[in-house]
C-alpha atoms as a PDB file:
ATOM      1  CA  UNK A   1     -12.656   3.044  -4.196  1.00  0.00           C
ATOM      2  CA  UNK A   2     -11.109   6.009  -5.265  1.00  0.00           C
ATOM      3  CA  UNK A   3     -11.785   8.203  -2.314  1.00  0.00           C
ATOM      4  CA  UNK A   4     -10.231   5.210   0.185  1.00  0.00           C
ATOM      5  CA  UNK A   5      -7.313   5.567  -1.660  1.00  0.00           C
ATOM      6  CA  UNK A   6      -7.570   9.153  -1.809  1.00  0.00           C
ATOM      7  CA  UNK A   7      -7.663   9.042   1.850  1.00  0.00           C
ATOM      8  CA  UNK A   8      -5.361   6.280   2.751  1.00  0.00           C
ATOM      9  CA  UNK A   9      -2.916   8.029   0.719  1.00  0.00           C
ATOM     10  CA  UNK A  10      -3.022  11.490   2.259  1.00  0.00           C
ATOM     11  CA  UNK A  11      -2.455   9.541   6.114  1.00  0.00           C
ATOM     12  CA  UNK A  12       0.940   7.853   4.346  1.00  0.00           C
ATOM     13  CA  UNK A  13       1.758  11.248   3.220  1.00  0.00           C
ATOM     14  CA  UNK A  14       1.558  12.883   6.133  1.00  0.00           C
ATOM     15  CA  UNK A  15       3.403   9.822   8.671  1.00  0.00           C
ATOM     16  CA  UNK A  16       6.223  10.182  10.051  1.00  0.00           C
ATOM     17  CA  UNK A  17       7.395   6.281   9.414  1.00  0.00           C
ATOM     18  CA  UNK A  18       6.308   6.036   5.828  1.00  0.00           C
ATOM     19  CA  UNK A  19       6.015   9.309   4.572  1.00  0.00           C
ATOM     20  CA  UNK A  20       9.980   9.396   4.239  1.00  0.00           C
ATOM     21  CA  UNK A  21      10.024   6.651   2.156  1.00  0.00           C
ATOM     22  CA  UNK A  22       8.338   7.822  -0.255  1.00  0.00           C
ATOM     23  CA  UNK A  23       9.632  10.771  -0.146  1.00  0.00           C
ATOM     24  CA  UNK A  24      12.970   9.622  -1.102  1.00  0.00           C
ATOM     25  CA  UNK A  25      11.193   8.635  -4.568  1.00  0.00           C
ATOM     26  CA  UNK A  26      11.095  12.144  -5.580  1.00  0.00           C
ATOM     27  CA  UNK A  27       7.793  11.681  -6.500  1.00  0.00           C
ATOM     28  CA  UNK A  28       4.799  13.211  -4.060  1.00  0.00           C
ATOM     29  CA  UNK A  29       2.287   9.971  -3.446  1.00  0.00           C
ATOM     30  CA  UNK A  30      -0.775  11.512  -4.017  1.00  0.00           C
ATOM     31  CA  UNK A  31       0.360  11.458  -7.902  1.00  0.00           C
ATOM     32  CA  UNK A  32      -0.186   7.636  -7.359  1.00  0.00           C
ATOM     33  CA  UNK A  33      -3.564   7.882  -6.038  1.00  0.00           C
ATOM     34  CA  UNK A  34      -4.803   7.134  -9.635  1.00  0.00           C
ATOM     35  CA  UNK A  35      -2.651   3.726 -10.072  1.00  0.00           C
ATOM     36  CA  UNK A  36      -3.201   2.257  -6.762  1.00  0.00           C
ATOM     37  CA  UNK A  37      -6.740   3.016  -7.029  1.00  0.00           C
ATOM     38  CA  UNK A  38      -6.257   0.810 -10.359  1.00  0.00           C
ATOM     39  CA  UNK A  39      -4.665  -2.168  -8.484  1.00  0.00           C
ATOM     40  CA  UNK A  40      -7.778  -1.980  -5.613  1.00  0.00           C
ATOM     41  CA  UNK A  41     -10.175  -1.824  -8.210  1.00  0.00           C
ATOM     42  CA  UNK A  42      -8.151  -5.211 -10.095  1.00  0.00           C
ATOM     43  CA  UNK A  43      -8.106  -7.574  -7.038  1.00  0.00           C
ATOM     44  CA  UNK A  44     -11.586  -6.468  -5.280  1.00  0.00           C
ATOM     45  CA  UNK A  45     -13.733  -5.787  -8.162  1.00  0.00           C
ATOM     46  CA  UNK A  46     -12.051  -7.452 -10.662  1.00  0.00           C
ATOM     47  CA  UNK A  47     -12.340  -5.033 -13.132  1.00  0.00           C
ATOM     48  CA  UNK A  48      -9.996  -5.056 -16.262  1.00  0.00           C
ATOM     49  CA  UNK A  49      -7.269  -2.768 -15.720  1.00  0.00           C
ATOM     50  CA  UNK A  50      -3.327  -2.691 -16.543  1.00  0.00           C
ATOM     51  CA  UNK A  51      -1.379  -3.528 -13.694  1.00  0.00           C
ATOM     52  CA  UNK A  52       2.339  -3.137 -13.072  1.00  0.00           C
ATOM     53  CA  UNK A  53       4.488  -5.992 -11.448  1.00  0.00           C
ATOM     54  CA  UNK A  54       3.727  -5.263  -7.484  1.00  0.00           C
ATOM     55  CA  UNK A  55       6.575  -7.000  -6.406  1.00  0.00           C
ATOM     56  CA  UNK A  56       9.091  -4.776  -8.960  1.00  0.00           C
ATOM     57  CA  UNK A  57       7.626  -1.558  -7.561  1.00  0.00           C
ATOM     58  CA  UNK A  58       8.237  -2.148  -4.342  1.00  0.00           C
ATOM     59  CA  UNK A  59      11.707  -3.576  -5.072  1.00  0.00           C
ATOM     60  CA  UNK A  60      12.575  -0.043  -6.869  1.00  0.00           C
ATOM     61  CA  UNK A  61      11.053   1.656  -3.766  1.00  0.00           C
ATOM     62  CA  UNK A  62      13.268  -0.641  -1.341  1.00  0.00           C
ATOM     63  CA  UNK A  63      16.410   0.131  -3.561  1.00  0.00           C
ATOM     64  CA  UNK A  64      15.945   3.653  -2.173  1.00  0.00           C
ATOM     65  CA  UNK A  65      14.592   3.227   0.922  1.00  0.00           C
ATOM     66  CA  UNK A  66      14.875  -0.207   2.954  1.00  0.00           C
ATOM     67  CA  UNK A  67      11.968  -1.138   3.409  1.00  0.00           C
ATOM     68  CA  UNK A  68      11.333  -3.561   6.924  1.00  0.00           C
ATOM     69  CA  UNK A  69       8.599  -5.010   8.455  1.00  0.00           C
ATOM     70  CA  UNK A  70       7.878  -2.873  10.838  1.00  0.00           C
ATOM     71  CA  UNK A  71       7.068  -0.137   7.754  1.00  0.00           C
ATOM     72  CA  UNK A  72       4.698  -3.307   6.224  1.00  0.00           C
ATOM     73  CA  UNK A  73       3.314  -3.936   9.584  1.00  0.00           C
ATOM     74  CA  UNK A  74       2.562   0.287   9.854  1.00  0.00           C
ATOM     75  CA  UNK A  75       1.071  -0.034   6.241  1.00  0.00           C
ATOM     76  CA  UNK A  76      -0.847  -2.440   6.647  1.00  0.00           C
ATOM     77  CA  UNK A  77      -2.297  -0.475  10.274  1.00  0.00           C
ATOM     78  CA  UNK A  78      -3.408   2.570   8.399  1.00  0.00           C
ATOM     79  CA  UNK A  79      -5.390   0.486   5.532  1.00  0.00           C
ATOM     80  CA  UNK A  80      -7.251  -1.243   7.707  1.00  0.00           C
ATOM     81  CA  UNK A  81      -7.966   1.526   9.959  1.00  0.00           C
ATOM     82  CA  UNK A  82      -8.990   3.555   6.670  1.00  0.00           C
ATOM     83  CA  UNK A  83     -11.099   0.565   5.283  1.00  0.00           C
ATOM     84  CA  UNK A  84     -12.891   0.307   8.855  1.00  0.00           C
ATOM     85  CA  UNK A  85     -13.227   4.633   8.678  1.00  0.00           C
ATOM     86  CA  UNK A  86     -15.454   4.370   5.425  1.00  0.00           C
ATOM     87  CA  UNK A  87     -16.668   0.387   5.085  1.00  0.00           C
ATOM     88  CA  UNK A  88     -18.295  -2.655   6.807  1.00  0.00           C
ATOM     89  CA  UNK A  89     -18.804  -5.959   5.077  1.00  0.00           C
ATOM     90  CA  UNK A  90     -18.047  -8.192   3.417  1.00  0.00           C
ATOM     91  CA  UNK A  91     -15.895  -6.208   0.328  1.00  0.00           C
ATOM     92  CA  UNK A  92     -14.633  -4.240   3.450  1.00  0.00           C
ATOM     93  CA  UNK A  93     -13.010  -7.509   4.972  1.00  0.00           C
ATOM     94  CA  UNK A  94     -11.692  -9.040   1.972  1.00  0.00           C
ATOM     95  CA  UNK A  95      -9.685  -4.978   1.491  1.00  0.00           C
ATOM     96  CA  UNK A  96      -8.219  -5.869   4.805  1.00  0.00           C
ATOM     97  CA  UNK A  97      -7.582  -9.526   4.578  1.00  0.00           C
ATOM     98  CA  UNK A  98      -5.964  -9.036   1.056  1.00  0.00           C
ATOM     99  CA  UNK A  99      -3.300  -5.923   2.508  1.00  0.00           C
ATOM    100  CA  UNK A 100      -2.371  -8.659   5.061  1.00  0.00           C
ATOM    101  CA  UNK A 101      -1.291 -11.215   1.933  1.00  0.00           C
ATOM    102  CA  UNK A 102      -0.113  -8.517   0.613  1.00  0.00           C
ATOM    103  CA  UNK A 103       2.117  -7.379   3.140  1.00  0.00           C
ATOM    104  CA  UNK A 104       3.226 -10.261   4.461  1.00  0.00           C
ATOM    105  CA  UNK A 105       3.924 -11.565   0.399  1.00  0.00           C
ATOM    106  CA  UNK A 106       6.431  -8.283   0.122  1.00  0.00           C
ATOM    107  CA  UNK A 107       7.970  -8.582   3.574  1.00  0.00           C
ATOM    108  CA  UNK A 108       9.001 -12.076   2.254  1.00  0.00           C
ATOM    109  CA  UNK A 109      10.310 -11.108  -0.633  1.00  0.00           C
ATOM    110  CA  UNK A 110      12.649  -7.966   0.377  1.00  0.00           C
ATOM    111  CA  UNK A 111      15.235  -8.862   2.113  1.00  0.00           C
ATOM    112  CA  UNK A 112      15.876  -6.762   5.559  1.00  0.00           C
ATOM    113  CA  UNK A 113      19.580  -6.451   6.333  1.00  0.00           C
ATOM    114  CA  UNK A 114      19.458  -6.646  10.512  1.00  0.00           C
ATOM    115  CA  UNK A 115      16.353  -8.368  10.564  1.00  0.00           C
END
């Protein structure tokens, strides 16, 4: 799991849509690598881990940087296409179909001035 994340995170880092974003945190996102390797390993393997509130994160992030959904859509583009680089299956689809709640939950919940 780790090195998905690993990788997923280094294509954010470097794209030009997201990449700003969280830049403007101040903080670089490979340092995250470790947590949201924690909240992959929580909801597809289930394992015991402490979690932060998902929705409160991103709320910080969007304080900083609006997030809209074309950045969700974009996200959620570069996990799957990561998932697909490394894993087939059935573990593989659930990754993919549980970004998609996932985004869609957070676009819902931001709100998107314009949108």
């Amino acid at each position: 799991m780790q090195r998905l994340v690993a990788e997923f995170c280094t294509c954010v880092a470097e794209d030009g849509l997201l990449a700003p974003i969280f830049a403007s945190m101040g903080t670089p996102l490979l340092g995250h690598v470790e947590a949201v390797t924690d909240f992959w390993c929580r909801k597809l393997l289930g394992e015991l881990l402490p979690s932060r509130d998902l929705l409160e994160v991103h709320q910080q992030v969007h304080a900083a940087h609006p997030i809209n959904p074309c950045h969700f859509a974009h996200w959620l583009a570069l996990w799957q296409d990561s998932v697909d680089a490394a894993f087939a299956g059935p573990a593989a689809d659930r990754a993919k179909a549980l970004a998609l709640n996932i985004a869609h939950s957070m676009g819902s919940r931001l709100p998107c001035p314009g949108c």
